[in-house]
C-alpha atoms as a PDB file:
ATOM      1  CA  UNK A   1      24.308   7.831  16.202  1.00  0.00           C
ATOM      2  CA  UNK A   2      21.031   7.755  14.474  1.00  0.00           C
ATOM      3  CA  UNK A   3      20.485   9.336  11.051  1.00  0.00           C
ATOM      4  CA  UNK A   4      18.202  11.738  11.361  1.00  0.00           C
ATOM      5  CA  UNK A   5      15.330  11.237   8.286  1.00  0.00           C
ATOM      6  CA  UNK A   6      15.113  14.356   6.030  1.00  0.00           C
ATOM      7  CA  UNK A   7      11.856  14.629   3.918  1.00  0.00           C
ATOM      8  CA  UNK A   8      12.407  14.486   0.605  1.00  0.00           C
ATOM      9  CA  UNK A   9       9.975  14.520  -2.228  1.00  0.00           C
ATOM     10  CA  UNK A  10       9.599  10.813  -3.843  1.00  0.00           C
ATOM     11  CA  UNK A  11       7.087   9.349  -6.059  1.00  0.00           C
ATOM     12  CA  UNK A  12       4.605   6.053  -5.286  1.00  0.00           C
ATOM     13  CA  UNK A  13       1.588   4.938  -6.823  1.00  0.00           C
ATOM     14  CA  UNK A  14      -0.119   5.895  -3.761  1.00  0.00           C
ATOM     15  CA  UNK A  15       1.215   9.150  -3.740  1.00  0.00           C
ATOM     16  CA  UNK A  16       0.393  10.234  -6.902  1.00  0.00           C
ATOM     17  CA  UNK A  17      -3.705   8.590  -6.360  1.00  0.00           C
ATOM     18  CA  UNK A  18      -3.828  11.062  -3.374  1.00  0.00           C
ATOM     19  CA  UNK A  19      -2.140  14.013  -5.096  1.00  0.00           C
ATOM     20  CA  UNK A  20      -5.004  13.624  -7.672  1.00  0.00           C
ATOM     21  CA  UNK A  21      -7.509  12.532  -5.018  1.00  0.00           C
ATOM     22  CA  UNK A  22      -6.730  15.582  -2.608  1.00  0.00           C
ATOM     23  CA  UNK A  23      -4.533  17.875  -2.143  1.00  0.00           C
ATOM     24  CA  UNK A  24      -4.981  18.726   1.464  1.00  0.00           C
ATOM     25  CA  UNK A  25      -5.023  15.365   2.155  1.00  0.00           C
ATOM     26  CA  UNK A  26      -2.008  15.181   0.312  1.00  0.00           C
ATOM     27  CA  UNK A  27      -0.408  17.720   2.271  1.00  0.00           C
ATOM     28  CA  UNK A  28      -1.695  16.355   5.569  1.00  0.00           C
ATOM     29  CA  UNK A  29       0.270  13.083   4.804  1.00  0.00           C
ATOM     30  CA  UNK A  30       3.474  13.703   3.495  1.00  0.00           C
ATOM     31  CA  UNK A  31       4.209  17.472   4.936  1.00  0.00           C
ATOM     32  CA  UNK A  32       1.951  18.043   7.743  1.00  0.00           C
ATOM     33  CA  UNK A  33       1.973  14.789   9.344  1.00  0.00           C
ATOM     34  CA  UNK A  34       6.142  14.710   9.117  1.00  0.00           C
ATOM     35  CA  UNK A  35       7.791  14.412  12.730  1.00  0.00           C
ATOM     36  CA  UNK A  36       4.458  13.001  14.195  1.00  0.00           C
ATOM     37  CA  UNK A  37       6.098   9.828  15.603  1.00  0.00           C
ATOM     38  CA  UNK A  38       8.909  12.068  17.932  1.00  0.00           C
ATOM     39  CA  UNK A  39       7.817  12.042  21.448  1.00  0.00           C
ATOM     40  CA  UNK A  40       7.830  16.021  21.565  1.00  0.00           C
ATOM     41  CA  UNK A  41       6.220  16.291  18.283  1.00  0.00           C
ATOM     42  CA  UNK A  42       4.077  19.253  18.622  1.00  0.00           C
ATOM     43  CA  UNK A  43      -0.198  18.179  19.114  1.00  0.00           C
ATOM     44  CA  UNK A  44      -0.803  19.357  15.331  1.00  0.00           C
ATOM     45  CA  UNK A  45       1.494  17.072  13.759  1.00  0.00           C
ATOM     46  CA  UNK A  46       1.377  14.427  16.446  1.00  0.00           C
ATOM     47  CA  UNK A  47      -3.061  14.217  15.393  1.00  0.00           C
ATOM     48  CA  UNK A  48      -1.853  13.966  11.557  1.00  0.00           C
ATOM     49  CA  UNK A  49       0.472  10.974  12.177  1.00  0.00           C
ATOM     50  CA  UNK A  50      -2.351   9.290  13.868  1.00  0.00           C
ATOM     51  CA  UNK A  51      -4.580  10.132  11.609  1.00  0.00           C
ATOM     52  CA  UNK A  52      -2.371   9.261   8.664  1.00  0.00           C
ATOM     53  CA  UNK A  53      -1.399   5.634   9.534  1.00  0.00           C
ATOM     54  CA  UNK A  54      -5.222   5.333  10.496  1.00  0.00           C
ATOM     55  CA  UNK A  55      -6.785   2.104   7.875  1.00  0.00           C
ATOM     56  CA  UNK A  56     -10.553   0.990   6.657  1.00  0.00           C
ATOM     57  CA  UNK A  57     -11.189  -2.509   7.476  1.00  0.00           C
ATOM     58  CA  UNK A  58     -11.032  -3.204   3.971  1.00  0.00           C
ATOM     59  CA  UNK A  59      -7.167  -1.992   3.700  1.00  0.00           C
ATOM     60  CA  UNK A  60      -6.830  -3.600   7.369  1.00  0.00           C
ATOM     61  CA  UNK A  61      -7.799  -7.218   5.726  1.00  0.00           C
ATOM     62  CA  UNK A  62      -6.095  -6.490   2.612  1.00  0.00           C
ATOM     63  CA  UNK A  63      -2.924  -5.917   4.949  1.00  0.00           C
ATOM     64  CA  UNK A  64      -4.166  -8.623   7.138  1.00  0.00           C
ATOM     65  CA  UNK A  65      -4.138 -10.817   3.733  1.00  0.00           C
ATOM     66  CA  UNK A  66      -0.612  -9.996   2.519  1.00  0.00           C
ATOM     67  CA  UNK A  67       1.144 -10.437   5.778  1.00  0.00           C
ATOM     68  CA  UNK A  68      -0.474 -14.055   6.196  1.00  0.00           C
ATOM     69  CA  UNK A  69       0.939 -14.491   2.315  1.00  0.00           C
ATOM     70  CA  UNK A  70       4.152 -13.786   3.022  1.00  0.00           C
ATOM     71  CA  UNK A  71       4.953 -15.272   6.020  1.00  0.00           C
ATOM     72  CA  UNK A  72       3.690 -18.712   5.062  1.00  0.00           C
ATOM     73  CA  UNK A  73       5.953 -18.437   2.041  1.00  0.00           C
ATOM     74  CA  UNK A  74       8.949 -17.370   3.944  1.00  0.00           C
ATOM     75  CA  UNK A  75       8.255 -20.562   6.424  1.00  0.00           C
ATOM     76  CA  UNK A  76       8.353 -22.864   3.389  1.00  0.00           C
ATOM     77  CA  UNK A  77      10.892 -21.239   2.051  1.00  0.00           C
ATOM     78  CA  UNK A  78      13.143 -21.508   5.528  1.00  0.00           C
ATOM     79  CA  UNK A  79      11.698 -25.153   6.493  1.00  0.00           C
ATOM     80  CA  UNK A  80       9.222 -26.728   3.628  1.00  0.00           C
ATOM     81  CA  UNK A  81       6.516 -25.737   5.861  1.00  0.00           C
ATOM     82  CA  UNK A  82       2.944 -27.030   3.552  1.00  0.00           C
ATOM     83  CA  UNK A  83       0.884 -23.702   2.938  1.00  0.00           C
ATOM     84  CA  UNK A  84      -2.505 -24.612   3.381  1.00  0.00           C
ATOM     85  CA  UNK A  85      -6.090 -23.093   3.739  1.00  0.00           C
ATOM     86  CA  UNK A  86      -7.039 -24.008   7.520  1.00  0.00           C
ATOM     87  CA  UNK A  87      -3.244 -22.766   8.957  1.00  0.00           C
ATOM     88  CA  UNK A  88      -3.352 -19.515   6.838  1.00  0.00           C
ATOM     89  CA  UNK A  89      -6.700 -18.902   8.673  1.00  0.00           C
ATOM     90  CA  UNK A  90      -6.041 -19.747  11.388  1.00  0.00           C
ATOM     91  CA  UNK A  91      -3.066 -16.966  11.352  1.00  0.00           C
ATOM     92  CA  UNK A  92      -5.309 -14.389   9.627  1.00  0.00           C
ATOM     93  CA  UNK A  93      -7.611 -14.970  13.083  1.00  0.00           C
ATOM     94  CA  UNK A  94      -4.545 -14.320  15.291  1.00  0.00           C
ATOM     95  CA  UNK A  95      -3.877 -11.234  12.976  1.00  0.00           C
ATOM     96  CA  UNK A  96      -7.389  -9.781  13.539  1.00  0.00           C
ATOM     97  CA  UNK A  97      -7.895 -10.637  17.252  1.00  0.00           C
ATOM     98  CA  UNK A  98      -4.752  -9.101  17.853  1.00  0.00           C
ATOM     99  CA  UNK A  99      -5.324  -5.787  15.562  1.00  0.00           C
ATOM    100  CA  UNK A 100      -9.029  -5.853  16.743  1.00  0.00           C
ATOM    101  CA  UNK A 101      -7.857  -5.465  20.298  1.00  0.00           C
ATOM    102  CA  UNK A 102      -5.435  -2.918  19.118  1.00  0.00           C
ATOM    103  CA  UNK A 103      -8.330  -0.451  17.921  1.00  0.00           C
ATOM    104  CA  UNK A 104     -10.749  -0.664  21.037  1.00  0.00           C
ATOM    105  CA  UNK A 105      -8.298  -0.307  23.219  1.00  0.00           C
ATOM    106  CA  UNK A 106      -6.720   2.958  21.386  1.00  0.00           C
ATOM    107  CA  UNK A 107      -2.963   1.593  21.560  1.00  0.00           C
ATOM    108  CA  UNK A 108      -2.966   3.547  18.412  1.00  0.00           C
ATOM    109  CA  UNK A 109      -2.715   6.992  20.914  1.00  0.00           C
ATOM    110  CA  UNK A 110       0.792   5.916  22.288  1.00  0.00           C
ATOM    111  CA  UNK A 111       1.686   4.133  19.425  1.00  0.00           C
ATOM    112  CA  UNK A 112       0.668   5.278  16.046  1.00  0.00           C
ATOM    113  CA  UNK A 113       1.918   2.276  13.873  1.00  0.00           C
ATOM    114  CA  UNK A 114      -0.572   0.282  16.377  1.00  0.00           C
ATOM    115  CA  UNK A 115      -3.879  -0.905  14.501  1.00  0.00           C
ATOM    116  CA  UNK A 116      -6.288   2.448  14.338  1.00  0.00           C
ATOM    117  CA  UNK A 117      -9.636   1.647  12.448  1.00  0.00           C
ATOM    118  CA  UNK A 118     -11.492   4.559  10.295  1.00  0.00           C
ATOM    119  CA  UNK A 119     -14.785   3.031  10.825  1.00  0.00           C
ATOM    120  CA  UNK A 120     -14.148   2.911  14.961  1.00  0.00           C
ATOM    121  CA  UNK A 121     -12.664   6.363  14.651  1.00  0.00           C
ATOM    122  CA  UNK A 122     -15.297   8.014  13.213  1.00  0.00           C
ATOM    123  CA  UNK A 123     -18.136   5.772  14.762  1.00  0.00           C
ATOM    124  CA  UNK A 124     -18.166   4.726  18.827  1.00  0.00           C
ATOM    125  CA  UNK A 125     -14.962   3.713  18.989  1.00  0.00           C
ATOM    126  CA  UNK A 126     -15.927   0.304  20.540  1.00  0.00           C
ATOM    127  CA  UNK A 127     -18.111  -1.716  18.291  1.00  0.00           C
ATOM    128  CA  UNK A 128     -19.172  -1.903  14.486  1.00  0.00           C
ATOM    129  CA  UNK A 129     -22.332  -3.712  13.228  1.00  0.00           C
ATOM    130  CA  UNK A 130     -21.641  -7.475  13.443  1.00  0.00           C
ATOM    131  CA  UNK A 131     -22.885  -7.521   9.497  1.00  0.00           C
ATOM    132  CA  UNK A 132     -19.222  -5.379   8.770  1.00  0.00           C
ATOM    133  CA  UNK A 133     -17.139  -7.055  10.780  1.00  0.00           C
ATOM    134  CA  UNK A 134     -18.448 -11.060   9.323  1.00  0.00           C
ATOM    135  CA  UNK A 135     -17.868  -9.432   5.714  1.00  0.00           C
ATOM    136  CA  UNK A 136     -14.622  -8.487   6.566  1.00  0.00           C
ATOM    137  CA  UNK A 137     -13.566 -12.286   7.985  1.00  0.00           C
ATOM    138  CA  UNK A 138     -15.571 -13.489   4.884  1.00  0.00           C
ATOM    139  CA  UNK A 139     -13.511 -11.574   2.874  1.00  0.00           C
ATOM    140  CA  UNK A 140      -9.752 -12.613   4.365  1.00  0.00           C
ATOM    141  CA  UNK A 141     -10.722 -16.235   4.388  1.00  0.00           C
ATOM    142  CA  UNK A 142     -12.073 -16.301   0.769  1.00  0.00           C
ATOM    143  CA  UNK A 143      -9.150 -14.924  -0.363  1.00  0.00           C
ATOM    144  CA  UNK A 144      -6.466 -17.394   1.923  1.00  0.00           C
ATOM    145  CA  UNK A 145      -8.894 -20.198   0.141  1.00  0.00           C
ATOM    146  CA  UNK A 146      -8.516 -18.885  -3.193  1.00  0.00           C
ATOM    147  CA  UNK A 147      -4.592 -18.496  -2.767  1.00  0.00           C
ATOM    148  CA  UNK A 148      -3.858 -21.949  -1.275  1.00  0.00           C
ATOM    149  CA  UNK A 149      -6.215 -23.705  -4.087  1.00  0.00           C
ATOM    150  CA  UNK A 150      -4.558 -21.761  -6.876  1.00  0.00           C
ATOM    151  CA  UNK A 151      -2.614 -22.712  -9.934  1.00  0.00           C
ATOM    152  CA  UNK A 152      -0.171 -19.866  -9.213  1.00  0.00           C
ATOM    153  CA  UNK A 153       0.827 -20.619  -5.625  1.00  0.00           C
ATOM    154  CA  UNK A 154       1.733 -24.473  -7.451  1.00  0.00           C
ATOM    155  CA  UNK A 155       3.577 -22.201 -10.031  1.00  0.00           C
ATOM    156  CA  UNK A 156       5.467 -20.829  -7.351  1.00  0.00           C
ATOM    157  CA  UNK A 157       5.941 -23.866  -4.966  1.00  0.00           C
ATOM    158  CA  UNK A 158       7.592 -26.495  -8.398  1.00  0.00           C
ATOM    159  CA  UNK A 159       9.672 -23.242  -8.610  1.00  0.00           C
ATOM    160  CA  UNK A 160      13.139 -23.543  -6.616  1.00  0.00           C
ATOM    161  CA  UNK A 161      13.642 -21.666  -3.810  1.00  0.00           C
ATOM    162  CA  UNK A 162      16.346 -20.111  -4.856  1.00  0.00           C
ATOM    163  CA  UNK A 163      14.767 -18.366  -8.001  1.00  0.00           C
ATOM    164  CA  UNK A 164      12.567 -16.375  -5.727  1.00  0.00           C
ATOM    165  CA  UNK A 165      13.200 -12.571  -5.548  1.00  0.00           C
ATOM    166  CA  UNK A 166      13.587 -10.982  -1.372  1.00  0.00           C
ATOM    167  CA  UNK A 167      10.754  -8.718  -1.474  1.00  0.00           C
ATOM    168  CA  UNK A 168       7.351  -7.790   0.710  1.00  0.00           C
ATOM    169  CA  UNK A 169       9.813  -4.612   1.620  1.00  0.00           C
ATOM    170  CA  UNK A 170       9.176  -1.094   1.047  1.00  0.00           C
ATOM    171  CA  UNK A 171      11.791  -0.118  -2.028  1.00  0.00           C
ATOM    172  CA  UNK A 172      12.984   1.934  -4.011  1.00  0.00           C
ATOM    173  CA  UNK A 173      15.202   2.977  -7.517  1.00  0.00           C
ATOM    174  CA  UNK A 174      15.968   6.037  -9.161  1.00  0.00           C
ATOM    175  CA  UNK A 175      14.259   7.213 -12.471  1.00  0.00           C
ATOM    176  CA  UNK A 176      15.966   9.499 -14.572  1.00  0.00           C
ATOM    177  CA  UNK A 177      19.152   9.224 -11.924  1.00  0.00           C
ATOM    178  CA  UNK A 178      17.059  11.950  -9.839  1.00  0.00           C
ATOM    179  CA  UNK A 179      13.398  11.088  -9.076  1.00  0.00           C
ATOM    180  CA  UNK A 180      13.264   8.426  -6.433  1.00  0.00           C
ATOM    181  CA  UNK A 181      10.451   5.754  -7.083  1.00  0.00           C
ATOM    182  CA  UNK A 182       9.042   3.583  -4.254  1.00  0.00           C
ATOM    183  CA  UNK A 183       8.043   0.177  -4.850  1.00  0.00           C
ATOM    184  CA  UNK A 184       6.603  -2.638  -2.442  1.00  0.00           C
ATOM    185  CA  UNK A 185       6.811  -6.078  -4.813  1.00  0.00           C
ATOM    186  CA  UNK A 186       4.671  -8.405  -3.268  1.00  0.00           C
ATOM    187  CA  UNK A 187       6.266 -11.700  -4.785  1.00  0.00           C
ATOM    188  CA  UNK A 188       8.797 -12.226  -7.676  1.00  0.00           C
ATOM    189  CA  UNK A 189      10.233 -15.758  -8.728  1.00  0.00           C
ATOM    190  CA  UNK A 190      12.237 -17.145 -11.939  1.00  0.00           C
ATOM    191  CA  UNK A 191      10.323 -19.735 -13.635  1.00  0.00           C
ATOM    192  CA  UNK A 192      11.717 -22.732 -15.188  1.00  0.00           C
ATOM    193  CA  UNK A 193      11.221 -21.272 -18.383  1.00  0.00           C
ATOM    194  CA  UNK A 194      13.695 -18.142 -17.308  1.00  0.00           C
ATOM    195  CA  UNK A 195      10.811 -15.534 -16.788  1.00  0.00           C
ATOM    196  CA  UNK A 196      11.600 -12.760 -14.229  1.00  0.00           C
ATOM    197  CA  UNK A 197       7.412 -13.404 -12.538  1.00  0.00           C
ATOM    198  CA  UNK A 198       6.336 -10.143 -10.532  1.00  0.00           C
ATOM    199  CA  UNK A 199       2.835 -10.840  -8.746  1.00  0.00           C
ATOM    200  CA  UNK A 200       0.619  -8.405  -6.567  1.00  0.00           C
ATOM    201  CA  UNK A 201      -1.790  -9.861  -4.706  1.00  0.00           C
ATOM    202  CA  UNK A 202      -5.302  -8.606  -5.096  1.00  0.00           C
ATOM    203  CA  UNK A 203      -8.401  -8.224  -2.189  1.00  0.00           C
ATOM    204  CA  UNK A 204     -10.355  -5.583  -4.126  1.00  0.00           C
ATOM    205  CA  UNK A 205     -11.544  -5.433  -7.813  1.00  0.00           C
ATOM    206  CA  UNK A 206      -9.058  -4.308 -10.765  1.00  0.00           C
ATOM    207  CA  UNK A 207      -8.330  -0.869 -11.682  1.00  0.00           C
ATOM    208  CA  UNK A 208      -6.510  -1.721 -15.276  1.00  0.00           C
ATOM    209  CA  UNK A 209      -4.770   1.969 -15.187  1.00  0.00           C
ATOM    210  CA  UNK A 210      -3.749   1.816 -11.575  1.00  0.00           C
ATOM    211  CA  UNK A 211      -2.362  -1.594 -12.011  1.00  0.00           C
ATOM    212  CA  UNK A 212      -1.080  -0.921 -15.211  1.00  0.00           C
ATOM    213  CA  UNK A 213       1.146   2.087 -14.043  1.00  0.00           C
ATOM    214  CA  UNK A 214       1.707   0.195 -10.785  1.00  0.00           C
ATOM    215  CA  UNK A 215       3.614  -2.849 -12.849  1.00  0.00           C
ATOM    216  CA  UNK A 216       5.273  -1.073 -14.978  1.00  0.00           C
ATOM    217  CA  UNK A 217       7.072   0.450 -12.225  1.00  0.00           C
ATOM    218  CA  UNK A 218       7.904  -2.974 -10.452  1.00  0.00           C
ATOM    219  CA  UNK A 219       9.075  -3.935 -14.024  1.00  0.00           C
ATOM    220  CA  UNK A 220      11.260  -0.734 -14.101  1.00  0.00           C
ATOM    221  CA  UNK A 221      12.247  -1.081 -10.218  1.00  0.00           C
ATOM    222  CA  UNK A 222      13.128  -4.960 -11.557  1.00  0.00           C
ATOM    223  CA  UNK A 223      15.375  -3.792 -14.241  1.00  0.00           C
ATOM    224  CA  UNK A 224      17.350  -1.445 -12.088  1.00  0.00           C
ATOM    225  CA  UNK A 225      18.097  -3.485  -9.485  1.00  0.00           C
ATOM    226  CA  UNK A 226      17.631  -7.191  -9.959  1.00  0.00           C
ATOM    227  CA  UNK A 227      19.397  -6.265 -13.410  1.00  0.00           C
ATOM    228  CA  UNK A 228      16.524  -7.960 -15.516  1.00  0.00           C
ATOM    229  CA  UNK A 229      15.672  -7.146 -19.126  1.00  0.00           C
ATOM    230  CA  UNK A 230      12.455  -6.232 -19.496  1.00  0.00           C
ATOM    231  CA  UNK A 231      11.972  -8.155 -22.270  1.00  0.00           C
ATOM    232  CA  UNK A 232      12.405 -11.288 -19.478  1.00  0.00           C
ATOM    233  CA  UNK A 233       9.350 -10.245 -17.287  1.00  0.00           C
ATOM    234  CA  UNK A 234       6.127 -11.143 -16.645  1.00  0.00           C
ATOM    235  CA  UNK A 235       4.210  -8.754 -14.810  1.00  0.00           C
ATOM    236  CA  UNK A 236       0.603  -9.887 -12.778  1.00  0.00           C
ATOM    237  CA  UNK A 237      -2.516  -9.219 -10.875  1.00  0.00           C
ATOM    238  CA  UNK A 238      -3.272 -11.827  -9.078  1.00  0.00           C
ATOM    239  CA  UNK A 239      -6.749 -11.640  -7.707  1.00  0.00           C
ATOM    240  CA  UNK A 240      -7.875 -13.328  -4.613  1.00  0.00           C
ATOM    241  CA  UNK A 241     -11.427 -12.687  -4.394  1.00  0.00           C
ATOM    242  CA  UNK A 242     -12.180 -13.742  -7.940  1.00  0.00           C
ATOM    243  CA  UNK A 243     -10.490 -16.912  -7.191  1.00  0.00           C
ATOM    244  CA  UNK A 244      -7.084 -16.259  -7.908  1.00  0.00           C
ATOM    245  CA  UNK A 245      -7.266 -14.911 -10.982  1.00  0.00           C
ATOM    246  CA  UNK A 246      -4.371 -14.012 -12.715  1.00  0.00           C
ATOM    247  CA  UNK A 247      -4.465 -10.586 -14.754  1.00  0.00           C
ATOM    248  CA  UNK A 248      -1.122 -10.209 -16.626  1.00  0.00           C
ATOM    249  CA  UNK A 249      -0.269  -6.798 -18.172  1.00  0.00           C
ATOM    250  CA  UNK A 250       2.057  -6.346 -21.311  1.00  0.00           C
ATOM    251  CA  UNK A 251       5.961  -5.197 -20.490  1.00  0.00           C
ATOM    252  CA  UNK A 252       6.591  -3.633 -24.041  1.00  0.00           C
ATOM    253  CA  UNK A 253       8.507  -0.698 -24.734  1.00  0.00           C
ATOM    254  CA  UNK A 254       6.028   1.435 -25.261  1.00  0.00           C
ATOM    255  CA  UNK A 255       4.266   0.880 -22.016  1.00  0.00           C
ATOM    256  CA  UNK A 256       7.306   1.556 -19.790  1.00  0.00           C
ATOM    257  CA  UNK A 257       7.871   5.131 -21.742  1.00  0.00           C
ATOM    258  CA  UNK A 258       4.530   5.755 -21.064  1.00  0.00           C
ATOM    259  CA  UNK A 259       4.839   4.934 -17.361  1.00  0.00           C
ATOM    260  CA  UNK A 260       8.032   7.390 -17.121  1.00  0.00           C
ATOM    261  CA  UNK A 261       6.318   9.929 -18.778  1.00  0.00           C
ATOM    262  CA  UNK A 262       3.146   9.805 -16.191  1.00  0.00           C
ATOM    263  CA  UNK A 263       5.583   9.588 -13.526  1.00  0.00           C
ATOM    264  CA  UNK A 264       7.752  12.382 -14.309  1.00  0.00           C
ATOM    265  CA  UNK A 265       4.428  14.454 -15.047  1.00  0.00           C
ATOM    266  CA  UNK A 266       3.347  13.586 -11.620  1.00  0.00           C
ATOM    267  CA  UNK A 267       6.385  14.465 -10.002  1.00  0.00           C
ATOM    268  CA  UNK A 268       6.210  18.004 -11.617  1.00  0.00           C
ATOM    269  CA  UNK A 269       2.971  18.412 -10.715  1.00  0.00           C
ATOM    270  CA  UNK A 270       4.134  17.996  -6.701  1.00  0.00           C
ATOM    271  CA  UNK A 271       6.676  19.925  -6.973  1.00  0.00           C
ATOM    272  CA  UNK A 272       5.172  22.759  -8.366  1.00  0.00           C
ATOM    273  CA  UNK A 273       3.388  23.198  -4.980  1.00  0.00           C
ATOM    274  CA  UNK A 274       6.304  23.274  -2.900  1.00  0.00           C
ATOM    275  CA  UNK A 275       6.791  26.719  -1.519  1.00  0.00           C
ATOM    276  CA  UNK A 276      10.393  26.312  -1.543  1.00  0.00           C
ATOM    277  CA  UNK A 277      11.254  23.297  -3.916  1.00  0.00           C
ATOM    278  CA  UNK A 278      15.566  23.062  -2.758  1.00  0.00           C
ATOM    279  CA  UNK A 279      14.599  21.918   0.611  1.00  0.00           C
ATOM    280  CA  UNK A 280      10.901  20.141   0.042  1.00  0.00           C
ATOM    281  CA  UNK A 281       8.851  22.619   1.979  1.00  0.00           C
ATOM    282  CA  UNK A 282       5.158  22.667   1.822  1.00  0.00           C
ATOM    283  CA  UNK A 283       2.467  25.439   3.229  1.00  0.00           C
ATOM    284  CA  UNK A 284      -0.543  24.180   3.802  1.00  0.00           C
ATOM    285  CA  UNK A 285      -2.436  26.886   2.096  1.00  0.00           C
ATOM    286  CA  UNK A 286      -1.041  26.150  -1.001  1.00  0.00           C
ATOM    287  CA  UNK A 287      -2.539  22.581  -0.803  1.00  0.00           C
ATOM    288  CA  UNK A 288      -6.569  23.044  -1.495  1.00  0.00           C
ATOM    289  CA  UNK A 289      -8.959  20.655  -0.271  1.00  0.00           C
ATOM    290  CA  UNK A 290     -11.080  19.175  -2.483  1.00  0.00           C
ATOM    291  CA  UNK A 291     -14.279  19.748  -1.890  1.00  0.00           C
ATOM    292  CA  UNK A 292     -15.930  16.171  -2.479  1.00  0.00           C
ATOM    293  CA  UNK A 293     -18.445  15.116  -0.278  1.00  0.00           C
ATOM    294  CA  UNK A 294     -18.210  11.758  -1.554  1.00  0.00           C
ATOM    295  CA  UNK A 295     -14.401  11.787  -1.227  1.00  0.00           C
ATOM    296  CA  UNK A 296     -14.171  14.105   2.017  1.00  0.00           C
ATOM    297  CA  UNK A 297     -16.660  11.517   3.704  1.00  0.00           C
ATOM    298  CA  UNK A 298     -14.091   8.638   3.610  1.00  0.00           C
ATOM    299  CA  UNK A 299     -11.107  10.940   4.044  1.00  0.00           C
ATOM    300  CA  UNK A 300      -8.728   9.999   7.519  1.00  0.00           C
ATOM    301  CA  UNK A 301      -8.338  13.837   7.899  1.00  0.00           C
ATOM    302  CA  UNK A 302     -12.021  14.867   8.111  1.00  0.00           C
ATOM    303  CA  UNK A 303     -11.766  15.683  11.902  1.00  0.00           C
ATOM    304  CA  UNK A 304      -9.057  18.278  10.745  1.00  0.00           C
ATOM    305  CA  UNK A 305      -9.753  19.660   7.650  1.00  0.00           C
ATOM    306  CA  UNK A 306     -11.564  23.040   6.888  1.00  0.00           C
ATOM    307  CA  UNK A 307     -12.737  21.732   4.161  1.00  0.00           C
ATOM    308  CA  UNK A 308     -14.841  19.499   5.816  1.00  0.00           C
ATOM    309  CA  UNK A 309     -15.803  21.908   8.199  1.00  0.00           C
ATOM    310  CA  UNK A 310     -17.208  24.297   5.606  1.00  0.00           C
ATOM    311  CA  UNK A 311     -19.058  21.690   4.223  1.00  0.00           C
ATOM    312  CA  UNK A 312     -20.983  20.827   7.240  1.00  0.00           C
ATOM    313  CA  UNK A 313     -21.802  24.601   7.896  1.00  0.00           C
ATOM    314  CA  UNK A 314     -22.629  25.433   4.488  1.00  0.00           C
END
């Protein structure tokens, strides 16, 4: 028998950028969206869900980036299959074919998970300007280019097999024994030298703060699980559209106390807006939307939202 999934409240990097983003939008994705994938979900919740796992292209080729990543490193990994630029493009094509297909054809109505595109959404549903749609293939192959030319993936492929880390997975580890804290690692190997190496891969432009609070985590999520001092880490940015760059961020002391403390803060923060914080419930009333054009414009949830809706008759 099937264990049925009870909502709890957890704590992501994500999370916490929409908490502070929006708190409708908040709501809309972790409370009013919950249940949305059950056949009989009611038409409310079953709208949110779609809406929720809908992506801009720009987080559809970021996604479309990562999953080429990691499966050409598992194949070498499982057979010495060569990574190079041509066959990681040529997957990345499959990969947008297949997701582009997804999105016209609304597969995303019977099947949520299926690829659902903000910009098609919210535009004719059938095409986009072929000026958006080149950028975003620009954009997926510069960064496969800049990944199979780079020093790091060389790092990675003198590096044993063995010494890398199973991740690409959604994760998670307990801080303070009570708060759970999810991670998704994107690559982590042991270098000859004995340094624990946590990478994210990069499509967009660096956020030092984000990133910053983002790796300390992974270096915290490290320490509990793979049972790595932190003073053997090396914690990265790698990014791919600046040519593999690699932006490495202190693990000191000091930084990781600061990251609980922001976390914990957070996680207050959420809480206090829980109507009934024992069993995680959430009114939507007590979640206020933001009022942002700017933000509300790019929001998944405009179709829904009052807030929106008061805008536009204001």
């Amino acid at each position: 028998m099937a264990r049925k999934l009870v909502n709890e409240l957890s704590w992501s990097v994500s999370r916490d950028h929409l908490f502070q983003s929006c708190e409708r939008a908040y709501y809309y994705t972790y409370y009013g969206s919950w249940g949305g994938w059950e056949s009989d979900a009611p038409a409310a919740t079953r709208k949110l869900y779609i809406l929720k796992n809908m992506q801009t292209l720009a987080m559809w080729a970021g996604g479309v980036v990562h999953g080429v990543i990691a499966e050409a490193l598992r194949r070498h990994a499982m057979k010495r299959s060569p990574i190079n630029a041509a066959e990681l493009k040529a997957h990345a094509r499959e990969k947008l074919r297949a997701g582009w297909l997804e999105a016209v054809n609304r597969d995303w109505e019977a099947t949520p998970k299926k690829t659902n595109l903000f910009e098609l959404y919210y535009g004719n549903g059938r095409t986009l300007p072929a000026e958006e749609t080149e950028r975003i293939k620009e954009r997926v192959n510069s960064c496969l280019d800049a990944f199979a030319d780079s020093a790091i993936l060389r790092e990675i492929l003198a590096a044993s097999y063995l010494s890398w880390r199973p991740v690409e997975q959604l994760d998670s580890f307990l801080l303070d024994g009570t708060l759970k804290v999810w991670c998704v690692i994107d690559f982590a190997f042991s270098d000859p030298a004995g340094w624990l190496r946590i990478l994210d891969w990069k499509t967009g432009g660096e956020r030092e703060d984000s990133l910053q609070l983002q790796l300390a985590c992974y270096a915290l999520f490290a320490a509990d699980k793979w049972h790595v001092p932190v003073e053997r880490q090396r914690v990265a940015g790698v990014f791919l559209r600046e040519g593999a760059r690699v932006s490495e961020y202190p693990v000191e002391p000091t930084t990781l106390i600061e990251a609980k403390d922001r976390v914990l803060t957070s996680a207050a923060a959420m809480r206090g807006k829980l109507a009934d914080v024992e069993a995680n419930l959430a009114r939507e009333e007590g979640f206020s939307p933001c009022g942002k054009p700017w933000v509300c414009a790019g929001c998944n949830y405009r179709e829904v939202c009052p807030g929106v809706t008061a805008q536009s008759t204001a």
